[in-house]
Every structure is written in C-alpha cells, then in structure tokens.
Protein backbone atom coordinates (compact mmCIF):
# COMPACT_ATOMS: atom_id res chain seq x y z
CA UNK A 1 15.14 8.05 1.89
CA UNK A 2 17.40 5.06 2.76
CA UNK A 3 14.30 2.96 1.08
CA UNK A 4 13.97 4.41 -2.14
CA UNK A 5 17.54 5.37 -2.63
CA UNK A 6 18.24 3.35 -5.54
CA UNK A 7 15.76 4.43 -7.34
CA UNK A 8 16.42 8.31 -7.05
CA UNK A 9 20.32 7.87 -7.80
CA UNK A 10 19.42 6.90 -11.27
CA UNK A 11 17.77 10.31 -11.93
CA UNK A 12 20.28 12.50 -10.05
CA UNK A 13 22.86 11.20 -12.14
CA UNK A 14 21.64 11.70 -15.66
CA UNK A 15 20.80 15.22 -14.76
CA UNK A 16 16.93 14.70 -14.27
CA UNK A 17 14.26 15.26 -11.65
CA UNK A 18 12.54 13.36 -9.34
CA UNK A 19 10.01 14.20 -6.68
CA UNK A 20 10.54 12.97 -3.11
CA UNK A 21 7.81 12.93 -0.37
CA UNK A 22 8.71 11.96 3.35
CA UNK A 23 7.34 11.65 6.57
CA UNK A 24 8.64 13.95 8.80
CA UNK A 25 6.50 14.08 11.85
CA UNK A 26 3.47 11.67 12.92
CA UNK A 27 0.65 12.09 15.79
CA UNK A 28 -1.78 9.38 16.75
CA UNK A 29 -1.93 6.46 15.52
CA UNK A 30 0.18 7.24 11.76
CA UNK A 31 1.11 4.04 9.77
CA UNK A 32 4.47 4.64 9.01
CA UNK A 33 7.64 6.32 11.26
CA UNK A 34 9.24 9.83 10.75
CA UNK A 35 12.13 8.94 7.43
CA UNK A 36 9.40 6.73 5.95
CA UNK A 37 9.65 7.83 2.13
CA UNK A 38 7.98 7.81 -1.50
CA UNK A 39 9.85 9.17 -4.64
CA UNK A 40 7.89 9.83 -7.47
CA UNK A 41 10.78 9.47 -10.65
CA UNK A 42 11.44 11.56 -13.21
CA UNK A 43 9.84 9.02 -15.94
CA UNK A 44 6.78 8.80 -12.78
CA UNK A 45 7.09 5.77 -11.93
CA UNK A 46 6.19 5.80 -7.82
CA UNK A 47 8.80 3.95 -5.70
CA UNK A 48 8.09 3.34 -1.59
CA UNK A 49 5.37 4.43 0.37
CA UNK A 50 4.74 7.10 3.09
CA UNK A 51 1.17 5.60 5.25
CA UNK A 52 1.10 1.90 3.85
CA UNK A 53 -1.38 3.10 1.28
CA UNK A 54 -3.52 5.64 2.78
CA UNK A 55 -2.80 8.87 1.37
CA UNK A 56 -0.29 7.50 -1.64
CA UNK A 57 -2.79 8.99 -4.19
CA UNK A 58 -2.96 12.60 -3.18
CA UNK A 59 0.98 12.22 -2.01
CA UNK A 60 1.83 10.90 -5.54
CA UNK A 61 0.00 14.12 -7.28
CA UNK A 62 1.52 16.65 -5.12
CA UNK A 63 5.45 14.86 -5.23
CA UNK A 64 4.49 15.28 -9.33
CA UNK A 65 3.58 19.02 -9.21
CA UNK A 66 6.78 18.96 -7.27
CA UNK A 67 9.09 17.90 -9.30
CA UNK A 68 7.75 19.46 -12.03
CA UNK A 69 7.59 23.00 -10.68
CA UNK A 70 10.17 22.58 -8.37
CA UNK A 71 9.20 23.89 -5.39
CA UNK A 72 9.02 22.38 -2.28
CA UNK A 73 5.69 21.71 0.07
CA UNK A 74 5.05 21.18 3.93
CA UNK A 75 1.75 19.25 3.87
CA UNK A 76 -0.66 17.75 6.76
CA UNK A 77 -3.23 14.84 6.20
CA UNK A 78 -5.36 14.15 8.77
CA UNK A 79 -5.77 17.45 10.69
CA UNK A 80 -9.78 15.98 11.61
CA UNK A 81 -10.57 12.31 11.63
CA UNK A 82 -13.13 13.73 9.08
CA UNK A 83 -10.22 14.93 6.87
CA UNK A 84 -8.04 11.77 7.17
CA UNK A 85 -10.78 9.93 6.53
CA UNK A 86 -11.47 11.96 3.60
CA UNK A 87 -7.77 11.38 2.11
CA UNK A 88 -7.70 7.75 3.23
CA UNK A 89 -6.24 7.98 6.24
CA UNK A 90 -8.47 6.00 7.85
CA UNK A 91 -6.66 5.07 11.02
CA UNK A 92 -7.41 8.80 12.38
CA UNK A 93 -3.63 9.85 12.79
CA UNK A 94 -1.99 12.58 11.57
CA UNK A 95 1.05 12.78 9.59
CA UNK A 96 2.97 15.99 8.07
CA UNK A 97 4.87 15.15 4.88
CA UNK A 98 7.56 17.09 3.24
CA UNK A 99 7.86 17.03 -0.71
CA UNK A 100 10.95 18.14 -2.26
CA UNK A 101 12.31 18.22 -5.68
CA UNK A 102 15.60 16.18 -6.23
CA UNK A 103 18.58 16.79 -8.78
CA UNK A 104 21.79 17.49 -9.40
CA UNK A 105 20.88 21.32 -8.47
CA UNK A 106 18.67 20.66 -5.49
CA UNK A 107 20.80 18.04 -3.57
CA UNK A 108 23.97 18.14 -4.64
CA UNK A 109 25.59 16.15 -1.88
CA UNK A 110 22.88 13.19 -2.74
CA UNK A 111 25.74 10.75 -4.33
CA UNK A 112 28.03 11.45 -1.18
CA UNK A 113 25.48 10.81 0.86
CA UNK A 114 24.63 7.41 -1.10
CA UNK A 115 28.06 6.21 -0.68
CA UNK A 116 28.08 7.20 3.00
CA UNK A 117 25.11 4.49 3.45
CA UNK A 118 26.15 2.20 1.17
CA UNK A 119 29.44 1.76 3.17
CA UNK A 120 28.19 1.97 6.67
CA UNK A 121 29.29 5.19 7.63
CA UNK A 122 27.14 6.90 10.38
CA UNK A 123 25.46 10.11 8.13
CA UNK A 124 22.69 12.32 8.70
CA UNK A 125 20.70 14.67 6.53
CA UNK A 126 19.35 18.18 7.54
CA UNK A 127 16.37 19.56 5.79
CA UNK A 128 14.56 22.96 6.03
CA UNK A 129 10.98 22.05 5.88
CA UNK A 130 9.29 25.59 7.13
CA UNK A 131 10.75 29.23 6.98
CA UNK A 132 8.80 32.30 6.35
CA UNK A 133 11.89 33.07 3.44
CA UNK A 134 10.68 30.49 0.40
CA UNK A 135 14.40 30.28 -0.79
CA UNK A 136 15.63 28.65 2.70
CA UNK A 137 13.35 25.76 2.62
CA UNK A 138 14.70 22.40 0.68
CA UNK A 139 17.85 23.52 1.88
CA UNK A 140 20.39 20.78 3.12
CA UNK A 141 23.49 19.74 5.98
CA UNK A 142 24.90 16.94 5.59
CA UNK A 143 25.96 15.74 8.91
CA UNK A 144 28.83 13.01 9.90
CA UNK A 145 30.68 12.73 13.17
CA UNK A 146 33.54 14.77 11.62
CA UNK A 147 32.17 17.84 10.37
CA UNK A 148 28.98 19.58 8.16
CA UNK A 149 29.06 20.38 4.62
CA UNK A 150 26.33 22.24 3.12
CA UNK A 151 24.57 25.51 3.63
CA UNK A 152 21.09 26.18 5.69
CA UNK A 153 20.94 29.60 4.24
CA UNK A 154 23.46 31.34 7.38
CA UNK A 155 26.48 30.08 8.90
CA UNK A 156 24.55 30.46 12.67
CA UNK A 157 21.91 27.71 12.04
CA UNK A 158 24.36 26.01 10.26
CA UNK A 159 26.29 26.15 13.55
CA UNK A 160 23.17 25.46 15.65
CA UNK A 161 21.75 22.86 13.28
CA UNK A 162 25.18 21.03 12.95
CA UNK A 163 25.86 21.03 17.13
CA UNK A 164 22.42 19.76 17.69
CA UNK A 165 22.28 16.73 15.39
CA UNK A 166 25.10 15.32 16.18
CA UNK A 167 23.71 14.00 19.34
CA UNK A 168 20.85 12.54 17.01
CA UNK A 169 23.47 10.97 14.73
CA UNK A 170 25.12 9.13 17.05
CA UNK A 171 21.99 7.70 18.78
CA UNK A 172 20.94 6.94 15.43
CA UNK A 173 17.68 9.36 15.87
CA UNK A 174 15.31 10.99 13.50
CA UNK A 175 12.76 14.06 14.05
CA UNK A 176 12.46 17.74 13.93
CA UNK A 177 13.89 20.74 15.72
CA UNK A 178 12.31 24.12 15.60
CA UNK A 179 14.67 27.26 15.90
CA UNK A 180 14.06 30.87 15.29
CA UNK A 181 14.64 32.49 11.56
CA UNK A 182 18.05 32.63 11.98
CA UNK A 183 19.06 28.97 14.05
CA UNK A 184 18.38 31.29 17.28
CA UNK A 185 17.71 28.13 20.04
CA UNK A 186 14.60 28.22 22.31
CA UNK A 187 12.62 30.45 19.10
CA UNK A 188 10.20 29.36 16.19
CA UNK A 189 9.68 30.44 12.77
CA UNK A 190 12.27 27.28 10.99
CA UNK A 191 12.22 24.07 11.14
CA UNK A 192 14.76 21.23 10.25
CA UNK A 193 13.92 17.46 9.67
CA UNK A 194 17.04 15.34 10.30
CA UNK A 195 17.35 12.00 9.04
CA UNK A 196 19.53 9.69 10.95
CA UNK A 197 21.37 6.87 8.00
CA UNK A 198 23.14 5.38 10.68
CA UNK A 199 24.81 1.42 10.51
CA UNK A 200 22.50 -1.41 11.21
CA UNK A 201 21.27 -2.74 14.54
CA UNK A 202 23.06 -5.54 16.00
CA UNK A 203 22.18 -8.59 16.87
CA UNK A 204 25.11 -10.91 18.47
CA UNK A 205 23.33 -14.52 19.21
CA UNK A 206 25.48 -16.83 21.56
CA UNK A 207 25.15 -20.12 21.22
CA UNK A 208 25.22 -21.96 17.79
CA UNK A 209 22.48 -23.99 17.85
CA UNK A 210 18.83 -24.51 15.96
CA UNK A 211 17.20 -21.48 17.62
CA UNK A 212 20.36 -19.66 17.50
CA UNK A 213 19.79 -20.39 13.16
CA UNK A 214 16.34 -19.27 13.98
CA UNK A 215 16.37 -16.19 15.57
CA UNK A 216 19.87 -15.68 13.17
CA UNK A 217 17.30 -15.88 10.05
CA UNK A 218 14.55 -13.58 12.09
CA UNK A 219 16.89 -11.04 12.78
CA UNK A 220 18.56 -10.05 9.90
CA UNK A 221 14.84 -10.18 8.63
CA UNK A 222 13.87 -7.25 11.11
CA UNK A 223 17.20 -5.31 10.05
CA UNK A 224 19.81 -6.41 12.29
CA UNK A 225 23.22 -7.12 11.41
CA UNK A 226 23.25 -10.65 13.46
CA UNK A 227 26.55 -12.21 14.40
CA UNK A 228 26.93 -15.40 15.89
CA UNK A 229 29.61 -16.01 18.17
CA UNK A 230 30.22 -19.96 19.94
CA UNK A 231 33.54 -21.49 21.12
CA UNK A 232 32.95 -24.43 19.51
CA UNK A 233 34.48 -24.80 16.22
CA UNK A 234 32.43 -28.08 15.33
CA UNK A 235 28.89 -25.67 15.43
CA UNK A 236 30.20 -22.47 14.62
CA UNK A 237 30.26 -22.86 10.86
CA UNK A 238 28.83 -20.03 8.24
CA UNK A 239 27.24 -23.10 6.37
CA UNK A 240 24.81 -23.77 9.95
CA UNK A 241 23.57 -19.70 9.86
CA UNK A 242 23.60 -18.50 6.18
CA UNK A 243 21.20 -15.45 7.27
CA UNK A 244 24.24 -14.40 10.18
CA UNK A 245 26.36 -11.48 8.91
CA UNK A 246 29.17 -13.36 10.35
CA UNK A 247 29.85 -16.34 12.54
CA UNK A 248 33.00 -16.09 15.03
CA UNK A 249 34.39 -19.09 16.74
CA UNK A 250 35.79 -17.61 20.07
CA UNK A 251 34.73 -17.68 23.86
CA UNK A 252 31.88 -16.01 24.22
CA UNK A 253 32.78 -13.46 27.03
CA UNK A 254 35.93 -12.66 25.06
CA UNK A 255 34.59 -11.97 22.15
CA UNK A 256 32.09 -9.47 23.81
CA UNK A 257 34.44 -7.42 25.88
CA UNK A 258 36.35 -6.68 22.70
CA UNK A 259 33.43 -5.79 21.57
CA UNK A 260 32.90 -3.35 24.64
CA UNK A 261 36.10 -2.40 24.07
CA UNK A 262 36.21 -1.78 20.50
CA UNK A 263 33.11 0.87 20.94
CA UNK A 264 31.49 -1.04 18.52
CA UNK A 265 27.53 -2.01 20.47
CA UNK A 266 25.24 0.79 21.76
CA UNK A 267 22.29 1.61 22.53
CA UNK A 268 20.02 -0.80 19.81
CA UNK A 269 21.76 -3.61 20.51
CA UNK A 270 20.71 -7.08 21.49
CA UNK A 271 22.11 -9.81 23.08
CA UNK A 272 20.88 -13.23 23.09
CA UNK A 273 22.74 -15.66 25.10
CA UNK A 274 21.13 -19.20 23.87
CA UNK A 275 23.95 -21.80 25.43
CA UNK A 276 22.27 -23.42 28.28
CA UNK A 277 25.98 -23.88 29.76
CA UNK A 278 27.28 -21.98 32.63
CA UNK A 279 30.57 -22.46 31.80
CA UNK A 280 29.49 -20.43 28.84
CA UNK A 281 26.54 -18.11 29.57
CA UNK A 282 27.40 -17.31 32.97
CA UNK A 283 30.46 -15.40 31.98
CA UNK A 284 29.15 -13.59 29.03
CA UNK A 285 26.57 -12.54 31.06
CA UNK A 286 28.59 -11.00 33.81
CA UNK A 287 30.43 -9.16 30.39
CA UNK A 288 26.62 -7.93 29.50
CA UNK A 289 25.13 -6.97 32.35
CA UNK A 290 28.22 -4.83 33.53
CA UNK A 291 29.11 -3.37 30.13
CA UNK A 292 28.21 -0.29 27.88
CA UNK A 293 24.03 0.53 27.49
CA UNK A 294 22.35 -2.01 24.91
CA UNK A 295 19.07 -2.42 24.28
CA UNK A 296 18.10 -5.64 25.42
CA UNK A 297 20.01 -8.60 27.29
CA UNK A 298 17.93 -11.40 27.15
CA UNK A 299 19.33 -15.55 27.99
CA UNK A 300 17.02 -18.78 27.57
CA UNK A 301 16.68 -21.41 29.49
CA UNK A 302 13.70 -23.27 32.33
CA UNK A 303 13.20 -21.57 35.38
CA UNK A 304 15.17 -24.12 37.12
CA UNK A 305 18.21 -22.54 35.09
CA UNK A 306 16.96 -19.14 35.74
CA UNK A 307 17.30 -19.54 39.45
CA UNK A 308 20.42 -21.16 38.99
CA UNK A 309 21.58 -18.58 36.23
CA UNK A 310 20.85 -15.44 39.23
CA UNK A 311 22.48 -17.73 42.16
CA UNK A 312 25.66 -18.12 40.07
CA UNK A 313 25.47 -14.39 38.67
CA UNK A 314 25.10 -12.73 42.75
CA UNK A 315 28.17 -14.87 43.48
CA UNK A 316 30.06 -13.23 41.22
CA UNK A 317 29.66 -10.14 42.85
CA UNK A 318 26.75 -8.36 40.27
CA UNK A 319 24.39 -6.14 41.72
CA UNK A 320 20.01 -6.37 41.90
CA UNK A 321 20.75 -3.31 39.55
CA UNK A 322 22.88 -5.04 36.98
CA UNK A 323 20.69 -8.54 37.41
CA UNK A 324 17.55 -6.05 36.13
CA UNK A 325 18.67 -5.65 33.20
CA UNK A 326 18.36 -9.23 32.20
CA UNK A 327 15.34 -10.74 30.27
CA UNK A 328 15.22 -14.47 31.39
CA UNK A 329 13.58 -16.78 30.54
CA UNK A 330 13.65 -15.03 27.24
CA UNK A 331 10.41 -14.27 24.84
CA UNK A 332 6.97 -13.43 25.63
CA UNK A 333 3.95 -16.56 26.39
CA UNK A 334 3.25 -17.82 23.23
CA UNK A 335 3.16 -21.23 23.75
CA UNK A 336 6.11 -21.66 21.53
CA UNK A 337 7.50 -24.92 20.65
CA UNK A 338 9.82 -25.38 17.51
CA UNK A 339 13.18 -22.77 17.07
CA UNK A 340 10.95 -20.85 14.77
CA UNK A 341 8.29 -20.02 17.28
CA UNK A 342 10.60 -19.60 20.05
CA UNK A 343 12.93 -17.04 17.70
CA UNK A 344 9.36 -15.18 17.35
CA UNK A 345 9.00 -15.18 20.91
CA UNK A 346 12.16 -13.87 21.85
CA UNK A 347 11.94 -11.14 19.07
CA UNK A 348 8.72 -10.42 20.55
CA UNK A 349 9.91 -9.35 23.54
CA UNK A 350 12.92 -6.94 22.63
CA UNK A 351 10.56 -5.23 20.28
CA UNK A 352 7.96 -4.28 22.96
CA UNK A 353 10.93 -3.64 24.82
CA UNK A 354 12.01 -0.95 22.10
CA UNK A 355 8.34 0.56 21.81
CA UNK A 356 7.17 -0.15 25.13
CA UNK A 357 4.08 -2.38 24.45
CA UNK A 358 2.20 -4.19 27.03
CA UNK A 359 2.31 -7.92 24.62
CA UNK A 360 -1.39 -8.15 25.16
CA UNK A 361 -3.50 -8.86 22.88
CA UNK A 362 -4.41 -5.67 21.16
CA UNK A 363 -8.28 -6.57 20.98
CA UNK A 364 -7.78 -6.27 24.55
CA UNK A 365 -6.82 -3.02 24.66
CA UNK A 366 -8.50 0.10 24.55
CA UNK A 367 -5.36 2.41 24.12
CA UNK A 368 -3.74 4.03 21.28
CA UNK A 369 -2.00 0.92 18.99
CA UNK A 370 1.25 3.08 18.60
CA UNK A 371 2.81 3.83 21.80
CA UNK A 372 5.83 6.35 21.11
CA UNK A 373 4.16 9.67 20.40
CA UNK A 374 6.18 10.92 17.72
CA UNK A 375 6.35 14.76 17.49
C-alpha cells in the first residue's frame, strides 16, 4: 500500500471509493513480493502494479467490480502453468491477491495510518482476507508497538492477531497467519495479511570518499536511509554526498556505539566500512562485529589489507565467530573498476546476502530464480 498511498488518500478524503488489489502471498517464481499493490481510483485511473504487468488486466477489472460493489475478493492466478499462462502470468508462479474496497467507511484508520508512514513511525496493518462469515473479511488492526486499534470482528483474534504481529512489526515482516474462526491459534478457517510500514533500511557508509558518494547515491536508490559518518571534517561535507540522508563528522567507532546504544540499527542494516585506515576501520570494526544483529558488515580493501585487517582484529581479542560475520574484501567478482562499479559490486553482495543467491550467472542455473519461498 506504502506505493500507491498517495494516490488513495485523495479519494478517502473527499468521501469516495477506490479499489485496492494486493499481493498477499506468492509461490514459485511470482514477480512481485507479498505488500506489492495496485489501486484502481475512484475516477479509474490505475496506480502501481501487483506482477510487473502480468495479470494487471484481469486485476484492474476485478479491483473495479470492487469498488463498485463493494465487496471484497480473495483471488489466485496461476493455480496451473496453463492458467497463469492463460492470465499472463507467464513466469509459471502463483500469486493470491486480495481486492478490497477503500473509503472513509471501509478503512477508517487509513489517514492515521498515512501519517504513521509519512513520519517514520513503525505501523502495521491487519487484514481479514478469508472467513467463512462474509462480514469479517476487509476487516482491519492497526498495529504499532504501543497498542491495537480497530476491530477483527471479536476481541479474541483481536487479542491473538494483535500479540502475534507485533513480533512481525518490529522485524519489519510481512505475510499471513491462519487461525481458527474465532483467532483460536494452531486452527484454520481465517486468515489475516499483515503489512509491515516499518522505517527505512539503513545504510551507514564509513569513509567519505568517491565510492563512499557512490554507494551513498546507490543506496538510497535501493531504499536505504544512508548516512555517512568520517572524522574528518575537510571530507565529511553534505555538499560531497547529496544522495546521504545525513553526513556526521565524528569518529567512526563512536558514532556507531551510540548508535548500538541508542537501539537505533537492527536486523536490515548495513555497514560499509570504506576507510582503508586502521586507525579508523579497525576500531569500528571491533564496534560491528561485537554489536547488536545487522544484516551485513562488509569493509574494502586488497587482500594484503584483509590479512592485515584479521591480524589486527584477533589481537584485539575478537573471536573466529565474530571475524565471520565480516564480508571482506567487499562486493562480488565483477571486474569492477570506477566507484560506480565497485558501489554495484558491493550492493551486489549484501543483496544476495538478504535473499540468499548464489551471484552466478543465472543462465547458469537451473534452479528456481526467486529463492525465498514466500508462503
């Protein structure tokens, strides 16, 4: 929804209604993730896109009838290759789509939830996608780290729903649950999509050089919030990384232990340490490698610094462990050469790292493209 937001707000607040259509499971090999979304406007105008332009035709009729008629559907393309083929979706995959009219009267808490987003304040959104009672289903919790507000149809899933997505929430996770009629755990017969609108990614670069501007400009690109941090006043400038959500001029191991500290990196963050000084890397590493879980530590340099990097690193006491957790020399083999390549390289790896793809060639491969089975 996060995509097309701007475009339903204009609706909900004049009083009209708008159709929205969003992925809320995928199998195989599906074009787009679980939250992808396409809202079909009051006027009909079609905003966003839910498989990259496979099944946008028959999702655009059925998000009309929707918002016309009001009444919510649970829909599956792709249930043969034969029948995804015959819709469009011609990569074989299967993806189930929920359509939902939206308006003042079927999601109140929409404008709440807008400003939630729109200030970066970790929200979530419950939906009932399937229950054997009609009048349940396009029902709606809103979810923050404080409390619910809104009404599943009983206060026990509201209970169930609201315990169980807050987990999701704060790992910034999206999917479906399945409980029975009545939120009863370890049952069937309902299920809930939850949408995770939680704060940017970040990126924190170290180092403020040309492939530190680089990877600055290819990370907020990929939706990171990118900071760059170097103790060096002189380099540190916002006029050197325009594309950085902010630059900091402070010690670099400093900086990221307040950062620790502060409770402000988890688990999709990524480090870059790009200094090629010990006197700078080596102790912002030992902050990395020993603090909170991120998701990915990586630090550039030759192989000659490498070895040096892990000599210097075991001295100061950290563990095989803690040294596996570093990716250096950053970035896959690409034969890289300018700040722009290299920033591709680097990005490269922490995105395989995230999906847990092999970096070969996928002509090479005979496996699925899409490796996290998404259920």
């Amino acid at each position: 929804m996060r995509d097309v937001l701007a475009a339903i707000l204009p609706d909900w607040r004049r009083g009209a209604t708008a159709g929205l259509a969003t992925v809320v499971s995928t199998f195989k090999s599906a074009p787009r993730l679980p939250g992808a979304a396409m809202l079909v406007t009051a006027d009909g105008e079609a905003v966003g896109s839910v498989s990259g332009g496979c099944v946008e035709g028959a999702v655009y009729e059925l998000a009309s009838q929707v918002k016309d008629d009001g009444e919510p559907a649970l829909v599956r393309y792709g249930i043969s290759d034969d029948d995804a083929y015959a819709v469009g979706l011609t990569c074989g995959g299967i993806i189930d789509i929920f359509v939902e009219p939206v308006s003042r009267r079927h999601f109140a808490e929409l404008d709440d939830v807008a400003q939630d987003i729109a200030a970066g304040r970790r929200v979530g959104v419950a939906t009932v996608i399937e229950h054997p009672d009609a009048s349940r289903v396009g029902r709606h919790l809103i979810v923050r780290p404080e409390g619910c507000e809104g009404d599943l149809g009983s206060e026990r899933t509201n209970h169930a729903v609201g315990d169980d997505t807050q987990g999701l929430l704060a790992a910034g996770r999206t999917g479906v649950l399945t409980y029975g009629v009545d939120g009863e755990r370890l049952d069937t017969g309902m299920r809930v999509f939850f949408a995770s609108y939680a704060p940017p990614p970040r990126m924190i670069v170290f180092g403020a050089i040309d492939f530190a501007a680089a990877l600055a400009r290819l990370g907020a690109f990929l939706g990171y919030r990118v900071t760059v941090c170097d103790a060096r006043p002189v380099f540190a400038t916002p006029a050197r990384f325009p594309d950085a959500a902010e630059v900091v001029n402070a010690w670099p191991h400093r900086y990221l232990s307040d950062q620790f500290a502060q409770g402000l990196l988890d688990a999709r963050t990524v480090l870059c340490v790009l200094t090629h000084d010990p006197k700078f890397d080596i102790p912002v590493l030992e902050v990395a490698l020993r603090g909170g879980p991120v998701a990915f530590i990586g630090a550039m340099g030759s192989r000659r610094t490498h070895e040096d990097r892990l000599v210097r690193l075991r001295e100061a006491g950290l563990s095989e462990a803690e040294l596996s957790r570093l990716h250096s020399p950053v970035g896959l083999d690409l034969g890289a050469r300018t700040p722009e390549e290299t920033a591709v390289s680097i990005a490269a790896e922490f995105i395989a790292q995230q999906w847990s793809g092999s970096g070969e060639p996928l002509r090479e491969l005979g496996e699925r493209i899409h490796h996290d089975e998404q259920l």
